[in-house]
Protein backbone atom coordinates (compact mmCIF):
# COMPACT_ATOMS: atom_id res chain seq x y z
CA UNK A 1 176.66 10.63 110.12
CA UNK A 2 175.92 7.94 112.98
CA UNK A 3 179.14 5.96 114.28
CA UNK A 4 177.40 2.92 112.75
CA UNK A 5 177.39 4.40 109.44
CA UNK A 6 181.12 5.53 109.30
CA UNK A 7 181.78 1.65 110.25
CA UNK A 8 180.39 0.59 107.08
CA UNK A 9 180.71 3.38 105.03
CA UNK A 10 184.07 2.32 102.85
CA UNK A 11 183.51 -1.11 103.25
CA UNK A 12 183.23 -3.63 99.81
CA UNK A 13 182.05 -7.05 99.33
CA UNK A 14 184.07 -9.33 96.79
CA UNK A 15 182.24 -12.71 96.09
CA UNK A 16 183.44 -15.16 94.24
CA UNK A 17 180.74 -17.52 92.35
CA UNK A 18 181.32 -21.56 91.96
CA UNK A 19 180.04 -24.98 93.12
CA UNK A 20 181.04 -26.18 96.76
CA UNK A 21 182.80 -29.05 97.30
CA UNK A 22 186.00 -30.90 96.18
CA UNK A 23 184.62 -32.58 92.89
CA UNK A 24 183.96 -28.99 91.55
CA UNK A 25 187.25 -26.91 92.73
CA UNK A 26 189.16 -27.38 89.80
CA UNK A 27 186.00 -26.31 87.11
CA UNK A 28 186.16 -23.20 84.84
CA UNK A 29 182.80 -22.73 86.65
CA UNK A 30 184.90 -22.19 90.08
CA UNK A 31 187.46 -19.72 88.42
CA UNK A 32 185.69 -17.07 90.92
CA UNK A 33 186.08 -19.01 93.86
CA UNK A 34 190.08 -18.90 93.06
CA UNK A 35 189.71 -15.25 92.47
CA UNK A 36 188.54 -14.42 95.92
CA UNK A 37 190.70 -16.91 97.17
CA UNK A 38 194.10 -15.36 95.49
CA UNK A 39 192.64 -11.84 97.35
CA UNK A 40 192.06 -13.82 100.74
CA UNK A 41 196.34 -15.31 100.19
CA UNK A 42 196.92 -11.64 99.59
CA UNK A 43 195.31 -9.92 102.31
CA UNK A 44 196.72 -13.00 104.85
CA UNK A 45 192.71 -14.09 105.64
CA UNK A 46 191.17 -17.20 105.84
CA UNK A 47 187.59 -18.26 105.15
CA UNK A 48 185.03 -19.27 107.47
CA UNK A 49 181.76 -20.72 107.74
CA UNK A 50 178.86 -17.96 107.82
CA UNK A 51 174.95 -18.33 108.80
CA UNK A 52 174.63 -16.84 105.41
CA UNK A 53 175.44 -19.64 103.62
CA UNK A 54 178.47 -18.50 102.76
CA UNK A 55 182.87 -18.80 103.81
CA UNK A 56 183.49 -15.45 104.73
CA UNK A 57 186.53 -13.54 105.53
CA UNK A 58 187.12 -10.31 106.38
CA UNK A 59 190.70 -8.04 106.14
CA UNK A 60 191.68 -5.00 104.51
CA UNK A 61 192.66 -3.94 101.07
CA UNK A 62 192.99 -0.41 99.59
CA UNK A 63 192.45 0.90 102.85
CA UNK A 64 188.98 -0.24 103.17
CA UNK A 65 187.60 -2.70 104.81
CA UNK A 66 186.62 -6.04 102.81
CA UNK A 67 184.30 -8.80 103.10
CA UNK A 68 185.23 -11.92 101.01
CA UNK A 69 182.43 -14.00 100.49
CA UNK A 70 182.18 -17.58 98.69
CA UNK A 71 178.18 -18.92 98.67
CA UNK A 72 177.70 -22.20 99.85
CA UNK A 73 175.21 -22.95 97.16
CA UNK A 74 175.16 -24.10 94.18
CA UNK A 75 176.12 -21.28 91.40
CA UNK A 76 171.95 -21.07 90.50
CA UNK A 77 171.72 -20.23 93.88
CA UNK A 78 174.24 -17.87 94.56
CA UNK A 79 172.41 -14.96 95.48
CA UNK A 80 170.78 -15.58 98.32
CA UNK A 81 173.96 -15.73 100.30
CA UNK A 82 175.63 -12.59 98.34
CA UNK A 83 172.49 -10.99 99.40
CA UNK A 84 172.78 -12.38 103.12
CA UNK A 85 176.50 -11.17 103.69
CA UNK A 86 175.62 -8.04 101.75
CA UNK A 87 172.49 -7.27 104.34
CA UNK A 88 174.31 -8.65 107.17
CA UNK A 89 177.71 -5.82 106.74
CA UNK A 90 175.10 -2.94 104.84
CA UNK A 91 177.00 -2.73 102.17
CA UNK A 92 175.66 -0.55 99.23
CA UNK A 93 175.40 -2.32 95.60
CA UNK A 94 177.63 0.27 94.39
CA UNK A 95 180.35 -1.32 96.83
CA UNK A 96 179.81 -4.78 95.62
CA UNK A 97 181.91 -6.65 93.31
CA UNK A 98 181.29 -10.10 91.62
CA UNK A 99 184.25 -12.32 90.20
CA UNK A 100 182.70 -15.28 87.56
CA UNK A 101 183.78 -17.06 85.13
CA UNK A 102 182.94 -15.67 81.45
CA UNK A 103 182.32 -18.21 78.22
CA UNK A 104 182.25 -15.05 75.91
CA UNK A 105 185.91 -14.02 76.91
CA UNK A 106 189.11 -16.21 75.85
CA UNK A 107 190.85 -17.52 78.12
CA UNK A 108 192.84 -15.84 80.51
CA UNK A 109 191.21 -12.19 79.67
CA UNK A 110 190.20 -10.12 82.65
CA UNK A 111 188.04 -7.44 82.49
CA UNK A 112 185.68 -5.12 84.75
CA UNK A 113 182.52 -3.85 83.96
CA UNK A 114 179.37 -2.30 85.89
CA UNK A 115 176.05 -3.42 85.49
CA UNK A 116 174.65 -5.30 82.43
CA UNK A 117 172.82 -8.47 81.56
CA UNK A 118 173.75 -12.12 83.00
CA UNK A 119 174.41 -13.62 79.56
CA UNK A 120 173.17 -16.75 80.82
CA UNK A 121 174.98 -16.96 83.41
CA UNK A 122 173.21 -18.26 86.28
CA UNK A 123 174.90 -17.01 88.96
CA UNK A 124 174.66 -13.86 87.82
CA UNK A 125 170.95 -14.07 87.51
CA UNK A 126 170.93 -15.46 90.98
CA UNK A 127 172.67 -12.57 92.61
CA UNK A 128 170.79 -9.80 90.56
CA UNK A 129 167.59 -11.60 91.13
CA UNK A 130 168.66 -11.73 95.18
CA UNK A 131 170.34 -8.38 94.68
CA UNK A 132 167.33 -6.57 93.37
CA UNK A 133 169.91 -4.56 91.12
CA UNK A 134 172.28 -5.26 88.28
CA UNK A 135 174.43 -2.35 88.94
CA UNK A 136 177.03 -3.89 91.18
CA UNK A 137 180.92 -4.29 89.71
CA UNK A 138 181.90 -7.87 87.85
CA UNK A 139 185.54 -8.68 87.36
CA UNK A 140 184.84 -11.33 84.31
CA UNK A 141 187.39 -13.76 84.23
CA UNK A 142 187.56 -15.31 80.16
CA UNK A 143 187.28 -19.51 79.95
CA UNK A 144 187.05 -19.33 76.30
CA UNK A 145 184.56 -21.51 74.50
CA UNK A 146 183.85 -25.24 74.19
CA UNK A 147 185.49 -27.19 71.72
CA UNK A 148 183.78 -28.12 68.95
CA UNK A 149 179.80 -29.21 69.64
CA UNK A 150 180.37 -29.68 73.62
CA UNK A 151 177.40 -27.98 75.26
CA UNK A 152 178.40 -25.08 77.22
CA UNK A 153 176.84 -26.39 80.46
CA UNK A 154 179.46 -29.57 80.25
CA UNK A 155 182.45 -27.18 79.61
CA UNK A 156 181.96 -24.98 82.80
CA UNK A 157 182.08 -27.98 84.44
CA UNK A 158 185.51 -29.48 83.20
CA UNK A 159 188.37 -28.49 85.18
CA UNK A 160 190.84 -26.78 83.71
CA UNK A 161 193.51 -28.74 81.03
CA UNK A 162 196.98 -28.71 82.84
CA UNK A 163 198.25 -25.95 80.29
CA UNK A 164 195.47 -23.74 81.80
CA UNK A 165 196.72 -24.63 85.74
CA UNK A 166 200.57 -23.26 84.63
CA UNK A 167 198.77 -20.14 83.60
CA UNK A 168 196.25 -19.40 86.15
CA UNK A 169 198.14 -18.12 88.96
CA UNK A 170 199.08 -15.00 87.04
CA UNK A 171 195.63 -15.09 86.07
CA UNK A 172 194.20 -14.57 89.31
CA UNK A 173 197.08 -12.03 90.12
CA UNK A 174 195.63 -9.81 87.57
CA UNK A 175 192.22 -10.37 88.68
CA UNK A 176 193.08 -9.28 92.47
CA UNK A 177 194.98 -6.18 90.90
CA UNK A 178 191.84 -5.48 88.82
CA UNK A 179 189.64 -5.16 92.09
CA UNK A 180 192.29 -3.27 94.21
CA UNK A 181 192.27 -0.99 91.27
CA UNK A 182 188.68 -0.48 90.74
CA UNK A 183 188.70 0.60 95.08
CA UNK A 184 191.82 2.28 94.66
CA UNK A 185 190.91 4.85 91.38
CA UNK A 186 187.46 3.65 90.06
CA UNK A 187 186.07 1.53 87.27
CA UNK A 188 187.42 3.82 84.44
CA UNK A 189 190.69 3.67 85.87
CA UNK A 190 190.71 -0.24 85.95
CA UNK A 191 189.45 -0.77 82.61
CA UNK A 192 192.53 1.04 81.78
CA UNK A 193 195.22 -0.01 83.16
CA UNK A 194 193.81 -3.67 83.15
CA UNK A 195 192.13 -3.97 79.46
């Protein structure tokens, strides 16, 4: 194995998908934004600006290596930047993880899976589209459904009520411990334990 290989061998990419900017940061939409930034708090990192369109911060968690990445772009356009930071560092797909924001989940559920469809989630689409692959890791965090007839598209775009804000810190606790799980003991393992 070449030297530049082992370098990037164990190393993962966790992106986080929302909407830049400060009239978006409190949005269900940006839920995976907060994920990546409860890892970055974690692993004592901060964010910076990346010719890949993305913040990007590097550090180390579960003895790997880790690339944090938050795209720059709007969530329909997240994959070019995923794709970017994922060229940039070689990182395989089966080393990638995505954290979004899941309508079909209620709120506050967690869960991992590998692979699968976007269920119209446009980020998602985005970054298998850019990705070429959907078999890359998803930590889906749950924002429940919209009240009554609100469309779906307006919902994801609400911030969350302040009974939500209490309740997301442990939130994104669990979601951190979901990916240091999955790189710790694997996807099965993480399902488990976090499920």
């Amino acid at each position: 194995m070449a030297i530049a290989d082992m370098a990037t061998s164990d190393r993962w990419l966790i992106a986080g998908l929302g909407n830049p900017g400060p009239q978006y940061a409190g949005n269900r939409h940006n839920v995976g934004y907060l994920g990546c930034d409860e890892i970055a708090s974690d692993l004592g990192v901060t964010f910076k600006r990346d010719k890949s369109r993305a913040f990007v911060a590097t550090g180390t968690m579960a003895d790997a290596s880790v690339v944090l990445a938050k795209p720059m772009s709007f969530m329909n356009l997240s994959g070019g930047p995923v794709a970017a930071v994922r060229n940039f560092y070689k990182i395989p797909i089966e080393r990638i993880i995505v954290i979004h924001d899941e309508l079909d989940l209620a709120f506050g559920a967690v869960r991992l899976k590998l692979g699968g469809g976007d269920n119209g989630h446009n980020g998602l689409r985005s970054v298998t589209a850019a990705l070429g692959s959907r078999e890359y890791h998803r930590i889906r965090i749950g924002i429940g459904r919209p009240p009554g007839r609100m469309d779906p598209a307006d919902f994801v775009l609400r911030d969350f009520s302040a009974a939500e804000r209490k309740e997301l810190p442990e939130i994104l606790g669990r979601a951190a411990d979901s990916v240091r799980i999955l790189m710790e003991r694997g996807l099965a393992v993480a399902q488990n334990e976090m499920h």
